[in-house]
N, C-alpha and C. Protein backbone atom coordinates (compact mmCIF):
# COMPACT_ATOMS: atom_id res chain seq x y z
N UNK A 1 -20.03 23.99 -31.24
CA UNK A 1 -20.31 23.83 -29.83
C UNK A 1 -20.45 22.36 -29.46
N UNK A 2 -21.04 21.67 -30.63
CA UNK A 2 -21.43 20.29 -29.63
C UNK A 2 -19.98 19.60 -30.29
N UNK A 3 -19.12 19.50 -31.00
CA UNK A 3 -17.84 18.64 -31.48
C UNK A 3 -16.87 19.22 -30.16
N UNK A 4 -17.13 20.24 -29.71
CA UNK A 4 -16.51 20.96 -28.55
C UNK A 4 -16.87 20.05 -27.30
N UNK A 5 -18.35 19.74 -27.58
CA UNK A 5 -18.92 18.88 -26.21
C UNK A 5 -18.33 17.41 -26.13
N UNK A 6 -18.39 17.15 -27.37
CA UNK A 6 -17.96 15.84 -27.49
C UNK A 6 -16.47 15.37 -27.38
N UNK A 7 -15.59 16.34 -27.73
CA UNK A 7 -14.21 16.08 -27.65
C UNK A 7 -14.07 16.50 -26.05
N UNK A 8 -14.57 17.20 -25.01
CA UNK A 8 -14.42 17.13 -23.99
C UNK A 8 -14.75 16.15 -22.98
N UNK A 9 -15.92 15.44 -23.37
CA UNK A 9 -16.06 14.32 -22.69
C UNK A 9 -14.85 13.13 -23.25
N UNK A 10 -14.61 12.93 -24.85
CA UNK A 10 -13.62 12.16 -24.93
C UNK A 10 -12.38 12.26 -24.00
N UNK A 11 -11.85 13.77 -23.80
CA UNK A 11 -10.36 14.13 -23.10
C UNK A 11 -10.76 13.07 -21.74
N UNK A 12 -12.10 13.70 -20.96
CA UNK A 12 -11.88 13.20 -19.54
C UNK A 12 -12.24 11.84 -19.46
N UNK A 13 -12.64 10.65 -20.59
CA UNK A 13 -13.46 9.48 -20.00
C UNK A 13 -11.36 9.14 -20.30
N UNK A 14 -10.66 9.37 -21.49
CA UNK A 14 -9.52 9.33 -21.67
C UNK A 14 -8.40 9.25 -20.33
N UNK A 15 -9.00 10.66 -19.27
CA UNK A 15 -8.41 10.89 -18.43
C UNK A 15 -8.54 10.06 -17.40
N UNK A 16 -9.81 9.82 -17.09
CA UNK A 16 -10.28 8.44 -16.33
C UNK A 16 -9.55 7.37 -16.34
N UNK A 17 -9.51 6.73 -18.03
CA UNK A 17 -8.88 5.81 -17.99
C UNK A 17 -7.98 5.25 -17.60
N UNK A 18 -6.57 6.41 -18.05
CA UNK A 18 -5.41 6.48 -17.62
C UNK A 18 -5.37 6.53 -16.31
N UNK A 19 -5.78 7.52 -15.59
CA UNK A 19 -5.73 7.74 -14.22
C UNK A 19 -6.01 6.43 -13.41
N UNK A 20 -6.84 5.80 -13.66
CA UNK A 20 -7.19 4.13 -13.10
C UNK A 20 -6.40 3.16 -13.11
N UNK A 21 -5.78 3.15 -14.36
CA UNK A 21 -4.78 2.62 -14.89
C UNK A 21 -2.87 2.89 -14.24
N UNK A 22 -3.23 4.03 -14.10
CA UNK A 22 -1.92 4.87 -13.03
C UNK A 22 -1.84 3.81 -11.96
N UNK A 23 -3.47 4.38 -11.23
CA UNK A 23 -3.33 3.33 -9.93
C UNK A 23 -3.17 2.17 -9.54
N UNK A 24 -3.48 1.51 -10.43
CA UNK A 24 -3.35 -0.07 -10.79
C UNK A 24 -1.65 -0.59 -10.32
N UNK A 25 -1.22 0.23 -11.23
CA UNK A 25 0.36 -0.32 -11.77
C UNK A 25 1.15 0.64 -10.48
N UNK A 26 0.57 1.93 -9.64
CA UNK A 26 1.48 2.13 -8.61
C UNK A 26 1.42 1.14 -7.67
N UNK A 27 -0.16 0.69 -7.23
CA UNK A 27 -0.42 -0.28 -6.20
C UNK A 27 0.35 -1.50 -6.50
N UNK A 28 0.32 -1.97 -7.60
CA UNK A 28 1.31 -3.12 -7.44
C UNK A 28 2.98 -3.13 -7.13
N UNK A 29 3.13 -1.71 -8.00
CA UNK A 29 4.26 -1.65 -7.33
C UNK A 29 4.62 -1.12 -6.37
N UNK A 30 4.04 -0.63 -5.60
CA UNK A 30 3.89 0.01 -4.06
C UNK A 30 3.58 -1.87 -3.62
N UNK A 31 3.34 -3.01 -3.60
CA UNK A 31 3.32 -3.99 -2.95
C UNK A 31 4.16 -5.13 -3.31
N UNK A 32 4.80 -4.70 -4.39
CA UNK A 32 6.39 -5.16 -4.61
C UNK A 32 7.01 -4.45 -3.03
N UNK A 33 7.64 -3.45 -3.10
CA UNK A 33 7.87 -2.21 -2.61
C UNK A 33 8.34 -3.25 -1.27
N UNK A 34 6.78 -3.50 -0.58
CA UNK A 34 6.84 -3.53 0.44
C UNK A 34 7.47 -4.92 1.06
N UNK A 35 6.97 -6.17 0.33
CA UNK A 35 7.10 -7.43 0.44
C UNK A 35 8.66 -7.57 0.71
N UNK A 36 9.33 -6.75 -0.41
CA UNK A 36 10.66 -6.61 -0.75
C UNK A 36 11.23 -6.16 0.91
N UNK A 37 10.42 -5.26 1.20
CA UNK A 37 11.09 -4.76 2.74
C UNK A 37 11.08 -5.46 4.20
N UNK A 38 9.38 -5.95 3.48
CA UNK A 38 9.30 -6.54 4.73
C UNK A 38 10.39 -8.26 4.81
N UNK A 39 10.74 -8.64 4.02
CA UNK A 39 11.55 -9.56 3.87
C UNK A 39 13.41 -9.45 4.30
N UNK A 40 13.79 -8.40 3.98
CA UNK A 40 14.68 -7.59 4.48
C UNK A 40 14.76 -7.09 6.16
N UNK A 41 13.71 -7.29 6.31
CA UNK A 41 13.05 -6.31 8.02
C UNK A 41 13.25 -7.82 8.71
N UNK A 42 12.61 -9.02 8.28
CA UNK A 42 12.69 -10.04 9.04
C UNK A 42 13.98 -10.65 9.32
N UNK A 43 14.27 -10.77 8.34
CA UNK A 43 15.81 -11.16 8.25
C UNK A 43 16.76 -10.69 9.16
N UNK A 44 16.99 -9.47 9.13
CA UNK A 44 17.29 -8.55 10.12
C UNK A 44 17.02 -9.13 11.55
N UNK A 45 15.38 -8.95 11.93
CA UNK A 45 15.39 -9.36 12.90
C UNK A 45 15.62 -10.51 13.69
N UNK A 46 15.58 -11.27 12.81
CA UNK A 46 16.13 -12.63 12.98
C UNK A 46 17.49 -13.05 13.63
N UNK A 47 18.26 -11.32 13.35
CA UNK A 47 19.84 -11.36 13.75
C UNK A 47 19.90 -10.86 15.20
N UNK A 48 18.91 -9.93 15.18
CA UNK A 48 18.58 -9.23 16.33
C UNK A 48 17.26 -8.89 17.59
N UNK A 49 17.02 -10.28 17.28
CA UNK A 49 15.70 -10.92 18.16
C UNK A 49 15.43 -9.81 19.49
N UNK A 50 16.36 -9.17 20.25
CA UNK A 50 15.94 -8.73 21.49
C UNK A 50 16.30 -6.99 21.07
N UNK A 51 16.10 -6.49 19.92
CA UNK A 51 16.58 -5.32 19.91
C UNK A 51 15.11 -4.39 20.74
N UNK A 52 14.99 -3.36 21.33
CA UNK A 52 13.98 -3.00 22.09
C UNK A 52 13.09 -2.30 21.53
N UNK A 53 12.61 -1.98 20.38
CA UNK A 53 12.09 -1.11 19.38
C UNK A 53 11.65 -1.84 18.09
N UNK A 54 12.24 -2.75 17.27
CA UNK A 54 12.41 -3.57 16.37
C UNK A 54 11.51 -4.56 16.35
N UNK A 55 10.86 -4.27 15.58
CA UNK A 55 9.52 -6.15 15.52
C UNK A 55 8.62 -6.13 13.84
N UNK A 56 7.59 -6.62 14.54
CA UNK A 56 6.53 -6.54 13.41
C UNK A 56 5.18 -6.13 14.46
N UNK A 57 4.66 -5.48 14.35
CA UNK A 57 3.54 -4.64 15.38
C UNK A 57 2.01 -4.77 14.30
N UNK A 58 1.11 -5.08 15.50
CA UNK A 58 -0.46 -5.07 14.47
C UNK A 58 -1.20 -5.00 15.34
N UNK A 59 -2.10 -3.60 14.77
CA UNK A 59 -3.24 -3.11 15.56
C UNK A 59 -4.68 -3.53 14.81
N UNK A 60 -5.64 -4.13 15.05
CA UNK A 60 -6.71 -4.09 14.22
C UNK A 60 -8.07 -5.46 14.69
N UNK A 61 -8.67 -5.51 15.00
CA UNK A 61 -9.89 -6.79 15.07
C UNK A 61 -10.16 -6.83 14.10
N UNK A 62 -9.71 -7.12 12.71
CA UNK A 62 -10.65 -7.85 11.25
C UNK A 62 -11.45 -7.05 10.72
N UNK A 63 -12.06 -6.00 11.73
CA UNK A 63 -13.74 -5.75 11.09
C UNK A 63 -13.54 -4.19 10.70
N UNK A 64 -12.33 -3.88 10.89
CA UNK A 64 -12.59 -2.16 10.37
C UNK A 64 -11.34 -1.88 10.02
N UNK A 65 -10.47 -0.82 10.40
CA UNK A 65 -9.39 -0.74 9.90
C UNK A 65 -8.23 -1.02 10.46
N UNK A 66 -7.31 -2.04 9.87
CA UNK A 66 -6.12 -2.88 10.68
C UNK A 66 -4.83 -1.93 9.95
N UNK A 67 -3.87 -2.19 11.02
CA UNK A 67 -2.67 -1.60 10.48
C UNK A 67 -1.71 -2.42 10.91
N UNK A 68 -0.26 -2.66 10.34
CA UNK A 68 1.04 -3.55 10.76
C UNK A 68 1.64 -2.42 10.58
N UNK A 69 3.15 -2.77 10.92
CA UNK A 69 4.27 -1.94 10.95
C UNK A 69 5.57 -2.82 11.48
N UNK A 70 6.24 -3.23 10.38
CA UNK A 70 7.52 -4.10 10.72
C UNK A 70 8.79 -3.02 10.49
N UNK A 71 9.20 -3.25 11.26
CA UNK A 71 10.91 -2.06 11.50
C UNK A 71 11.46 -2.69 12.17
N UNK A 72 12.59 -2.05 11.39
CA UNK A 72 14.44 -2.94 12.47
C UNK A 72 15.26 -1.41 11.85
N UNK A 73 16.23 -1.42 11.87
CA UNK A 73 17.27 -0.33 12.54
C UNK A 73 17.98 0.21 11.39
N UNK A 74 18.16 -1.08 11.01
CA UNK A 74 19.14 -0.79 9.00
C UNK A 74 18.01 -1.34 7.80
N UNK A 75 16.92 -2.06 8.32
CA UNK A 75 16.21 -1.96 6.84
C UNK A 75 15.19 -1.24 6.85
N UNK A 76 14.71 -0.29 7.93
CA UNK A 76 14.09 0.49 7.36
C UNK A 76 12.43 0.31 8.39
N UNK A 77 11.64 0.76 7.61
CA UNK A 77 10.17 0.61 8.01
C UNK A 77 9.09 -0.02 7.10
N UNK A 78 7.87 -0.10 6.96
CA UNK A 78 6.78 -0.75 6.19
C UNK A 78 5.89 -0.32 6.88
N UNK A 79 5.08 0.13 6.84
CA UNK A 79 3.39 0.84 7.77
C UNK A 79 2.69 0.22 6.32
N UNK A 80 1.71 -0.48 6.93
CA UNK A 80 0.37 -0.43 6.05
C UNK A 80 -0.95 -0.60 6.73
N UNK A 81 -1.45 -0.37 6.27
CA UNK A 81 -3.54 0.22 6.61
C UNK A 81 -3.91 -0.81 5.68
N UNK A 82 -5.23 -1.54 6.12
CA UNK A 82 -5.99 -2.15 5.17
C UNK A 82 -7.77 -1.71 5.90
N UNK A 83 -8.41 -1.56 5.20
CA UNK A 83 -9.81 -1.44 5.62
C UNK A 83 -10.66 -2.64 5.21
N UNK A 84 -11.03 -3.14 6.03
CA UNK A 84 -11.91 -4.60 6.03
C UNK A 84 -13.39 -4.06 5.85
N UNK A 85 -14.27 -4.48 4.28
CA UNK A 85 -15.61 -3.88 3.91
C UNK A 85 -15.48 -5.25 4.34
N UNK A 86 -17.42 -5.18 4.63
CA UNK A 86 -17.97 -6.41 4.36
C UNK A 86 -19.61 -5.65 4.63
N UNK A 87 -20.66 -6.95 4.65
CA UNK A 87 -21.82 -6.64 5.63
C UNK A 87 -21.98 -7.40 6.73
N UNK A 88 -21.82 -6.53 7.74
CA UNK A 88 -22.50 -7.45 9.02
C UNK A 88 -23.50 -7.44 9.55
C-alpha cells in the first residue's frame, strides 16, 4: 500500500513537471509564432496603408487586461491578451 503511495505521488510530481515544462516551450513558441506574423502583417501594410479593415488595433489602459490585434488581408491575423498584475 504505501510503495503504491509513493509511486503515485512520483507519477504526478513527474506529471507536473513535464506539464510545466510543455508550457514553457509552447509559449515560446506560440511567441515565435507571432512576432513572425506580426512582421509579415506590417510589411503588408506598409503596401497597403489605406486598406479599410487592415491595421494594428489596441484596446487596454496598462492596468488590467490589454489586447492588440494586427491584420491585413494575405498575412493573416495575431490577437493577443496580456494581463497587467501589479499592486496598486
Amino acid at each position: 500500500m504505501k510503495a503504491k503511495l509513493v509511486l503515485s505521488v512520483a507519477v504526478l510530481l513527474a506529471h507536473i513537471s513535464l506539464a510545466a515544462d510543455l508550457d514553457a516551450k509552447t509559449t515560446a513558441r506560440a511567441e515565435r509564432t507571432a512576432k513572425r506574423m506580426r512582421k509579415q502583417i506590417v510589411s503588408e501594410l506598409k503596401k497597403r496603408p489605406d486598406h479599410p479593415w487592415a491595421g494594428e488595433h489596441y484596446a487596454g489602459d496598462g492596468l488590467g487586461v490589454n489586447t492588440s490585434l494586427s491584420i491585413a488581408p494575405q498575412s493573416g491575423f495575431v490577437f493577443e491578451m496580456a494581463r497587467v498584475s501589479g499592486i496598486i
